[in-house]
PDB file of N, CA and C in Angstrom:
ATOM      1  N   UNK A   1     -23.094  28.765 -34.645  1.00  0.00           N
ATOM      2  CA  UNK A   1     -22.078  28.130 -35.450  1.00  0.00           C
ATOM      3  C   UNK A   1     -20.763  28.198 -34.669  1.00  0.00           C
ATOM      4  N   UNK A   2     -19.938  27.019 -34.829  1.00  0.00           N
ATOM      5  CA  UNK A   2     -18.665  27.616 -34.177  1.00  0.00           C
ATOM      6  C   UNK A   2     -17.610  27.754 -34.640  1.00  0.00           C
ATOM      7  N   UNK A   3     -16.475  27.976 -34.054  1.00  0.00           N
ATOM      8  CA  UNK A   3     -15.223  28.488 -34.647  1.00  0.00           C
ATOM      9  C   UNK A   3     -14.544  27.122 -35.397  1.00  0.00           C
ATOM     10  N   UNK A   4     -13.300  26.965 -35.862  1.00  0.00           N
ATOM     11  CA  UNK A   4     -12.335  26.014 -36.062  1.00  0.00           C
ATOM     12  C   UNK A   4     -12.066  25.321 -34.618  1.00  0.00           C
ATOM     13  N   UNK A   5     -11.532  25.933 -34.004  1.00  0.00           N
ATOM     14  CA  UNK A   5     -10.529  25.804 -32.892  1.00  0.00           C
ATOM     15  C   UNK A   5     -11.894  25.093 -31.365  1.00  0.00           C
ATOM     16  N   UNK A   6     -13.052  25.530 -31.483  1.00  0.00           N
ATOM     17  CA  UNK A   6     -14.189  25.235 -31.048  1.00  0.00           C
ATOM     18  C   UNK A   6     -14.489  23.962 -31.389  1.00  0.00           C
ATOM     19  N   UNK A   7     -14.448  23.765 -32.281  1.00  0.00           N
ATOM     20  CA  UNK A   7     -15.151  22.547 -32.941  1.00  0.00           C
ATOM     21  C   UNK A   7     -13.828  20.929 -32.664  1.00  0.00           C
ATOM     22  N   UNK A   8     -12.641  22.204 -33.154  1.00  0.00           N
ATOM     23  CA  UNK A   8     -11.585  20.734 -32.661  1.00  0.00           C
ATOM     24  C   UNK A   8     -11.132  20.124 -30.570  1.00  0.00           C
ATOM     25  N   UNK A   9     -11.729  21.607 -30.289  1.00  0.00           N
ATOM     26  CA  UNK A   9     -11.959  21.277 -28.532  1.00  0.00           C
ATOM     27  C   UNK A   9     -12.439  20.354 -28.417  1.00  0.00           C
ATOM     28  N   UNK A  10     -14.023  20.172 -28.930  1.00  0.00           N
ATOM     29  CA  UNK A  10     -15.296  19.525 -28.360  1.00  0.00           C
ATOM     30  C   UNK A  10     -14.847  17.884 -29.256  1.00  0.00           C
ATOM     31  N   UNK A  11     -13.703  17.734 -30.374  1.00  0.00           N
ATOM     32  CA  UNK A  11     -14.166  16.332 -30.717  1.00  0.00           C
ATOM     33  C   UNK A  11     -13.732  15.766 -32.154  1.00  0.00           C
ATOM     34  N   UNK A  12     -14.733  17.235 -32.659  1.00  0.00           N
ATOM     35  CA  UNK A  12     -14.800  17.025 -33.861  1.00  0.00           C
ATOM     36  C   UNK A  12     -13.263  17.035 -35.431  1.00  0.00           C
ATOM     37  N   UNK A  13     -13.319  16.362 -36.451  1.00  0.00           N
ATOM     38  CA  UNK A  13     -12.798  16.157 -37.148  1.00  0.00           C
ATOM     39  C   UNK A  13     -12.993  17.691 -38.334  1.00  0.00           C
ATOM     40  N   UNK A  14     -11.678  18.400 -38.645  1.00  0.00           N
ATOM     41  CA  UNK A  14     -11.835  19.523 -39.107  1.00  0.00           C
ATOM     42  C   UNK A  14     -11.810  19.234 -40.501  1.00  0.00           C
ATOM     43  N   UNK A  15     -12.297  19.559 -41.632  1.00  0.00           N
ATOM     44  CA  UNK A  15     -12.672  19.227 -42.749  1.00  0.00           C
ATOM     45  C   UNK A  15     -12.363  20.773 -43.769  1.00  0.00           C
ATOM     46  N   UNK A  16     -11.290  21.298 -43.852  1.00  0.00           N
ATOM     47  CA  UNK A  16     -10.862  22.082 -44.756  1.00  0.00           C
ATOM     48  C   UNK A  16     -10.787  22.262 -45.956  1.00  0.00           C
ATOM     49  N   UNK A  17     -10.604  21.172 -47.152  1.00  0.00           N
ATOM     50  CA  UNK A  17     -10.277  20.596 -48.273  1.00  0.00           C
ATOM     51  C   UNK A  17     -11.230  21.146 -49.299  1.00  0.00           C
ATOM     52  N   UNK A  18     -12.504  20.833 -49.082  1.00  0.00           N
ATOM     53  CA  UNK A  18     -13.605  21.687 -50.128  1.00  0.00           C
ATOM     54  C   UNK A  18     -13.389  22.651 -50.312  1.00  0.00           C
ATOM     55  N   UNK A  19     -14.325  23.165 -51.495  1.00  0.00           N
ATOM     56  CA  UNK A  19     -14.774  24.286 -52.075  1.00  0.00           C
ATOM     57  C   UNK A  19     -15.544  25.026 -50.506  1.00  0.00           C
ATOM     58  N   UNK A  20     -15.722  25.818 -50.486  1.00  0.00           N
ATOM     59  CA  UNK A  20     -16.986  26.603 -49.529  1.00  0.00           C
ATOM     60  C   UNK A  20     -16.727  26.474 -47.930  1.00  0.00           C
ATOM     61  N   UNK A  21     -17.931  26.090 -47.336  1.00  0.00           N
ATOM     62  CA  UNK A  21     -17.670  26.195 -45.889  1.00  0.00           C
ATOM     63  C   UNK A  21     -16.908  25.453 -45.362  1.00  0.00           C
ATOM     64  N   UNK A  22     -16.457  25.483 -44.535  1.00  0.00           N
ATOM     65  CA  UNK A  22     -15.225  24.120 -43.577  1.00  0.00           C
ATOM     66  C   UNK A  22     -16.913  23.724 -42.929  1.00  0.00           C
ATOM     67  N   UNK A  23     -16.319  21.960 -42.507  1.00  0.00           N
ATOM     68  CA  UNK A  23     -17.076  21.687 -41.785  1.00  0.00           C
ATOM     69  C   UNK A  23     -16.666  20.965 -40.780  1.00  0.00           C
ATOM     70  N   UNK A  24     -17.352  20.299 -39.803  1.00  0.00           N
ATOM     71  CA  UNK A  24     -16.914  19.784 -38.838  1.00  0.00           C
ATOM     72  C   UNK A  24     -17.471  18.205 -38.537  1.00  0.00           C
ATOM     73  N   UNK A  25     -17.326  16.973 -38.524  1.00  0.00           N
ATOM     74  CA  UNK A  25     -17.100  16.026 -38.103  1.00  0.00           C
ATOM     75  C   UNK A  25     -16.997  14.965 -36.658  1.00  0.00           C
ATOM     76  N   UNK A  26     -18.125  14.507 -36.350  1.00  0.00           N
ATOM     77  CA  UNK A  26     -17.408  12.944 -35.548  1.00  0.00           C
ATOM     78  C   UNK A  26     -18.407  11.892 -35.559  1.00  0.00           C
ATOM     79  N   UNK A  27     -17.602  10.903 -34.782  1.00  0.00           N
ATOM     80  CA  UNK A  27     -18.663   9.840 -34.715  1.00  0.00           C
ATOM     81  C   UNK A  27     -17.955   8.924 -35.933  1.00  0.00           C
ATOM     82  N   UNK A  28     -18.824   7.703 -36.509  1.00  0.00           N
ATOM     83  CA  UNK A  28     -18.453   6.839 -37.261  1.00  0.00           C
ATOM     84  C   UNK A  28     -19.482   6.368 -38.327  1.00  0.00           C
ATOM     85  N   UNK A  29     -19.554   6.645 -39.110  1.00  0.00           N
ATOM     86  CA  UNK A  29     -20.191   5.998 -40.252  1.00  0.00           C
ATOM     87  C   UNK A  29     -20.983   4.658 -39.679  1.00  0.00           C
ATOM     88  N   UNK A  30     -22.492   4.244 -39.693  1.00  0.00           N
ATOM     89  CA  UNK A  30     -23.668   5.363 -40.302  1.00  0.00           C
ATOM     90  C   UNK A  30     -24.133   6.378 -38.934  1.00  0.00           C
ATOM     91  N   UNK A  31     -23.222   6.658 -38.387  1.00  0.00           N
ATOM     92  CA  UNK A  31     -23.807   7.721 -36.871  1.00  0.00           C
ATOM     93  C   UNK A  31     -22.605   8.282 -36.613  1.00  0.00           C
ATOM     94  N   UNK A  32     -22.806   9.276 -37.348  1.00  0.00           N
ATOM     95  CA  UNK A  32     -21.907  10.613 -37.332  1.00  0.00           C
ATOM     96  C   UNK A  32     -22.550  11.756 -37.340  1.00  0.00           C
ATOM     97  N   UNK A  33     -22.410  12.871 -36.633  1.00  0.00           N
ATOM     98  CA  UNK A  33     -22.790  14.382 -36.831  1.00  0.00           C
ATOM     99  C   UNK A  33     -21.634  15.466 -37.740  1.00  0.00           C
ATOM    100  N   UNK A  34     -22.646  15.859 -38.759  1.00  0.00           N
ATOM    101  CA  UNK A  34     -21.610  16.693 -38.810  1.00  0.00           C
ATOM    102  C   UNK A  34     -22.290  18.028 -39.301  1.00  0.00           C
ATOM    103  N   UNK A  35     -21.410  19.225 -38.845  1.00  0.00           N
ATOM    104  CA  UNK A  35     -21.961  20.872 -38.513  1.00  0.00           C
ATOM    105  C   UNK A  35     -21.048  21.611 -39.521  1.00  0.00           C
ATOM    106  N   UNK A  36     -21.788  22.509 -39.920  1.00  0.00           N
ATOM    107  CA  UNK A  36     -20.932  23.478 -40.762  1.00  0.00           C
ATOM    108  C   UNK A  36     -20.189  24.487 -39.502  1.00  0.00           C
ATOM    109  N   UNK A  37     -19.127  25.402 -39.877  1.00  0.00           N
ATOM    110  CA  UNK A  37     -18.140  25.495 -39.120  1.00  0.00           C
ATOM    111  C   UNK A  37     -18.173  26.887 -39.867  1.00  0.00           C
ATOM    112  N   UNK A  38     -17.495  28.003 -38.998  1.00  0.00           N
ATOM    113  CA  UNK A  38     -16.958  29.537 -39.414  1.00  0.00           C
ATOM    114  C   UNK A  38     -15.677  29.363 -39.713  1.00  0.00           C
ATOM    115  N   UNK A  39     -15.888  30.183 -41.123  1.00  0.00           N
ATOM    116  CA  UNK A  39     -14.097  30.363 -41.372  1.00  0.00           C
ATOM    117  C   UNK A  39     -13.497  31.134 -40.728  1.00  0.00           C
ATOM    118  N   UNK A  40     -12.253  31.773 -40.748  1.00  0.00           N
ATOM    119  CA  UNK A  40     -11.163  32.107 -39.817  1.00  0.00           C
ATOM    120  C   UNK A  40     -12.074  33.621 -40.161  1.00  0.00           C
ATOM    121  N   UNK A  41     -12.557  34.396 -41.191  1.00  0.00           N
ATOM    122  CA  UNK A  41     -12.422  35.528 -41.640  1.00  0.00           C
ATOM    123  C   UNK A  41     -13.765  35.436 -40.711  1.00  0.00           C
ATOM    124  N   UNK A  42     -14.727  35.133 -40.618  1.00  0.00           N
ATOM    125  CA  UNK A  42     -16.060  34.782 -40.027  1.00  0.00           C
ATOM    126  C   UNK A  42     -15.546  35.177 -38.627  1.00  0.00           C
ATOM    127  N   UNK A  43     -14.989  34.012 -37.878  1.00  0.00           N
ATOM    128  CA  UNK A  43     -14.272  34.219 -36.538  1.00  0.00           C
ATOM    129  C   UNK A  43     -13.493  35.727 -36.026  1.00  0.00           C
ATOM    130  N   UNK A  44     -12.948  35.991 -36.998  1.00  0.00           N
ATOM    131  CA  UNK A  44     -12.368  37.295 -36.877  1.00  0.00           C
ATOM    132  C   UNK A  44     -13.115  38.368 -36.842  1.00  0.00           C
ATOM    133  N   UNK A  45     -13.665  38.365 -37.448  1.00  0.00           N
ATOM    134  CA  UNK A  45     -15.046  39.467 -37.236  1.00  0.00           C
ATOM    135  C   UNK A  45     -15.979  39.550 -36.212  1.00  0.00           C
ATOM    136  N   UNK A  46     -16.254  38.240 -35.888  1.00  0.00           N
ATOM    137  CA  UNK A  46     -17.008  38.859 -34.622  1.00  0.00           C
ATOM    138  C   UNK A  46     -15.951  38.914 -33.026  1.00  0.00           C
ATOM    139  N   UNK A  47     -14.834  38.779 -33.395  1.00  0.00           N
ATOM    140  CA  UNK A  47     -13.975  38.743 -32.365  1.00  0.00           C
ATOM    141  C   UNK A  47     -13.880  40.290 -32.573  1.00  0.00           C
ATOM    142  N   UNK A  48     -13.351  40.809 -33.425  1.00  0.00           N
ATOM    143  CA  UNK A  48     -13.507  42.699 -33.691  1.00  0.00           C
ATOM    144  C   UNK A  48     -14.416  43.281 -33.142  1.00  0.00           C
ATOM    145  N   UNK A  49     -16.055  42.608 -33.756  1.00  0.00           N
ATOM    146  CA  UNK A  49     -16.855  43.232 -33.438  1.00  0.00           C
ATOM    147  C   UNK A  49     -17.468  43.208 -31.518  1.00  0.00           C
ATOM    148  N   UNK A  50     -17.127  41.798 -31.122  1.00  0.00           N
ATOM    149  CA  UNK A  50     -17.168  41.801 -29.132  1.00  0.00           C
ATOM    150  C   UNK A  50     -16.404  42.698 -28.904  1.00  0.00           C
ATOM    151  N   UNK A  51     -14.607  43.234 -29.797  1.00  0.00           N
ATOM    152  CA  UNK A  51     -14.239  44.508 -29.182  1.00  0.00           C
ATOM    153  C   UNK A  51     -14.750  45.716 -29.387  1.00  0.00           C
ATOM    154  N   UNK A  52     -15.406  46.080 -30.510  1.00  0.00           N
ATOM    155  CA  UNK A  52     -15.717  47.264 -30.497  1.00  0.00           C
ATOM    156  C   UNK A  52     -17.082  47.363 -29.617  1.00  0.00           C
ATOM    157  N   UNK A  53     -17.698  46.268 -29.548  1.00  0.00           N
ATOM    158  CA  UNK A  53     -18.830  46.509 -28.597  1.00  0.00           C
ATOM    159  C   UNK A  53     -18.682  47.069 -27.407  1.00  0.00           C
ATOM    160  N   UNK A  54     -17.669  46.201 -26.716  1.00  0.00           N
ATOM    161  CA  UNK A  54     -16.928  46.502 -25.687  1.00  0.00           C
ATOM    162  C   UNK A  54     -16.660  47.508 -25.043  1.00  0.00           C
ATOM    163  N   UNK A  55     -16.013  48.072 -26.095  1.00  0.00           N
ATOM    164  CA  UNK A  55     -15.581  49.414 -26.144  1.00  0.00           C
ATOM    165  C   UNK A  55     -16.810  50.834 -25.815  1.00  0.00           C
ATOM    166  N   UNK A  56     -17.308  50.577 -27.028  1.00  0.00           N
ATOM    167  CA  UNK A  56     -18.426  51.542 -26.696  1.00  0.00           C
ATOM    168  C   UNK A  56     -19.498  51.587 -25.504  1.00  0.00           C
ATOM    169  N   UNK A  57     -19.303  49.872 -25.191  1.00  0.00           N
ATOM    170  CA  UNK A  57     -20.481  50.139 -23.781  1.00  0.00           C
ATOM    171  C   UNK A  57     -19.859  50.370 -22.489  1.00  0.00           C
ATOM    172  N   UNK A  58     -18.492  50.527 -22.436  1.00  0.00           N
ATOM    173  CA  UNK A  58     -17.577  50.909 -20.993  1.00  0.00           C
ATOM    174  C   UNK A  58     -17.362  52.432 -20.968  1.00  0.00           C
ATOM    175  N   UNK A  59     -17.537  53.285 -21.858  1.00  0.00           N
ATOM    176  CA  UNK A  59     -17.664  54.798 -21.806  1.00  0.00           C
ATOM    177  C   UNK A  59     -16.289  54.889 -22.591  1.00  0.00           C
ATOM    178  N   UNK A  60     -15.961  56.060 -21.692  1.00  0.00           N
ATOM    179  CA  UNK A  60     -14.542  56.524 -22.205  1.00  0.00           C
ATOM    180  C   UNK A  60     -13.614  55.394 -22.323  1.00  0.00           C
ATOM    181  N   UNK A  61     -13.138  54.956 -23.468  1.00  0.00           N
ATOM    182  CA  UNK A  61     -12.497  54.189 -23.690  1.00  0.00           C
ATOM    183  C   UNK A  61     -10.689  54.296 -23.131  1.00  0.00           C
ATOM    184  N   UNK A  62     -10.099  54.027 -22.905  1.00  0.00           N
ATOM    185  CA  UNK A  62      -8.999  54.039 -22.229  1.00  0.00           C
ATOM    186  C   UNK A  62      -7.750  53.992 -23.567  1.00  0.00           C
ATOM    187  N   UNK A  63      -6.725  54.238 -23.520  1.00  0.00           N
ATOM    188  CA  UNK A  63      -5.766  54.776 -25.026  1.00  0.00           C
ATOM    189  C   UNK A  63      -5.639  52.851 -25.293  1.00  0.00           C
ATOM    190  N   UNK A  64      -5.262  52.061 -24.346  1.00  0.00           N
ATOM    191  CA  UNK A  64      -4.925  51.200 -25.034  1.00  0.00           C
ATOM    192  C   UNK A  64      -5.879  50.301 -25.200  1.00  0.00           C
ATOM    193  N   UNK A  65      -7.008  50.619 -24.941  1.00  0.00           N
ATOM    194  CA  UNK A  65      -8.248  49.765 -25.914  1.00  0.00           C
ATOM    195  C   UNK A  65      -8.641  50.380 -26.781  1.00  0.00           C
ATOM    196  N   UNK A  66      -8.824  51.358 -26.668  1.00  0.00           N
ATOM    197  CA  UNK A  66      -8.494  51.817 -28.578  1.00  0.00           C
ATOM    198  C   UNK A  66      -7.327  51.742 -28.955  1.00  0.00           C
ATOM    199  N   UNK A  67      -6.495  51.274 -28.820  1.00  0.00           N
ATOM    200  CA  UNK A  67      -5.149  50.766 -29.899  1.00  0.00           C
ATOM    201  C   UNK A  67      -5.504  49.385 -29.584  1.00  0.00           C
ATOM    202  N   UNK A  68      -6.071  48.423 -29.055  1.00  0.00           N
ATOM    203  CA  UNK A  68      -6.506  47.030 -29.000  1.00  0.00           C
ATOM    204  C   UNK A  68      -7.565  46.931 -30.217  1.00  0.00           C
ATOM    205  N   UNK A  69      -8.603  47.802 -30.208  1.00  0.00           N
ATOM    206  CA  UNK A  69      -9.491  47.723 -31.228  1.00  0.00           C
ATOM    207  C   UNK A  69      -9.059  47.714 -32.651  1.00  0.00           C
ATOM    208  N   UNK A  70      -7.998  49.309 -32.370  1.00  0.00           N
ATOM    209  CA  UNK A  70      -7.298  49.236 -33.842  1.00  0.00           C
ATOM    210  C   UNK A  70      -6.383  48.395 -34.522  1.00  0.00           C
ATOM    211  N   UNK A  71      -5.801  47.792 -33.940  1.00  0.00           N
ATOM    212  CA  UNK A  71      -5.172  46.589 -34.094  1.00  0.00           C
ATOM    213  C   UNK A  71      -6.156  45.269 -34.458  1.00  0.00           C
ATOM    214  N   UNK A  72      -7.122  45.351 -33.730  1.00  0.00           N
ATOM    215  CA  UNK A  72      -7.908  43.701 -34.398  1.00  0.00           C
ATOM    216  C   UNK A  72      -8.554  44.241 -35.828  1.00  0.00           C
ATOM    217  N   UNK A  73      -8.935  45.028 -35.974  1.00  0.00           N
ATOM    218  CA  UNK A  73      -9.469  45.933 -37.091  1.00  0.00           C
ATOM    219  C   UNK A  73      -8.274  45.741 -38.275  1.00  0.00           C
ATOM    220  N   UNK A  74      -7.267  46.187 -37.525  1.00  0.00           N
ATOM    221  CA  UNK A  74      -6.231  46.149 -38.816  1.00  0.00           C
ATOM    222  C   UNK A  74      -6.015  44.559 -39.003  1.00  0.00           C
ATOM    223  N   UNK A  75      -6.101  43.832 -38.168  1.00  0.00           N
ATOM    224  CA  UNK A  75      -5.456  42.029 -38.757  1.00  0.00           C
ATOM    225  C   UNK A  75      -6.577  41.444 -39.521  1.00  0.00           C
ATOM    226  N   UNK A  76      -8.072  42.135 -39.280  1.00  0.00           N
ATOM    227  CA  UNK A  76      -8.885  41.694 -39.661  1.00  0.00           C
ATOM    228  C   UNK A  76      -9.376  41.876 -41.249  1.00  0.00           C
ATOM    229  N   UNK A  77      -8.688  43.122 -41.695  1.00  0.00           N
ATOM    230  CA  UNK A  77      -8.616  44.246 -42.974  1.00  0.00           C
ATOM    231  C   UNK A  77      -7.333  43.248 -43.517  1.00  0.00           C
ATOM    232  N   UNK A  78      -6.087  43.090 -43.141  1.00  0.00           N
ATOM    233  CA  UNK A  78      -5.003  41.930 -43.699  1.00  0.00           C
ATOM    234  C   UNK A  78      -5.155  40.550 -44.007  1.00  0.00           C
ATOM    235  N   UNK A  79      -6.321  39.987 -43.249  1.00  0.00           N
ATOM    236  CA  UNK A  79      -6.850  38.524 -43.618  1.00  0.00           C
ATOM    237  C   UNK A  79      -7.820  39.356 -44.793  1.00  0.00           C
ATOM    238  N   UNK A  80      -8.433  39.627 -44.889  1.00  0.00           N
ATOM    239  CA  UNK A  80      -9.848  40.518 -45.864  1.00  0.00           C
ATOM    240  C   UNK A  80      -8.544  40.213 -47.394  1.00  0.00           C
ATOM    241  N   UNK A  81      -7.623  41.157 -47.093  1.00  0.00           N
ATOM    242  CA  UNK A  81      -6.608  41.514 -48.327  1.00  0.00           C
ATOM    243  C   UNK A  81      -5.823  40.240 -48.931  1.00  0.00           C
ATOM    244  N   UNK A  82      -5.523  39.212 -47.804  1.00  0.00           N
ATOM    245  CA  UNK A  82      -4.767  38.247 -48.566  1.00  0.00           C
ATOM    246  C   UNK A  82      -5.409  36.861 -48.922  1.00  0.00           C
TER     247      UNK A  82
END
């Protein structure tokens, strides 16, 4: 699945407005594709989670990638809240 920002690279028409998933768009009526799309909170999470992966598979983590981690963690907990 891809991101927002992914989907408007490659072409496609971003479709926000509904209820539920965003989706994504192109092409022209009757030959159009269109893909369901990750929301921002979706995107954010696995952007956290490539860091914490990260993290744990380089060993000793270094002070400011763990304050990099803790930081995406925390923006990710502030989108969650608002």
């Amino acid at each position: 699945m891809k991101t927002q920002a992914e989907a408007v690279r490659e072409g496609y028409d971003v479709d926000l407005s509904g209820p539920g998933r965003p989706m994504g768009a192109r092409g022209k009526y009757p030959q159009y594709e269109v893909i369901p799309l990750m929301t921002e909170m979706e995107a954010e999470l696995l952007n956290t989670l490539r860091l914490i992966r990260q993290l744990l598979t380089e060993g000793t983590p270094s002070r400011d990638a763990q304050d990099d981690v803790v930081l995406a963690i925390d923006n990710l907990l502030s989108v969650a809240h608002s």
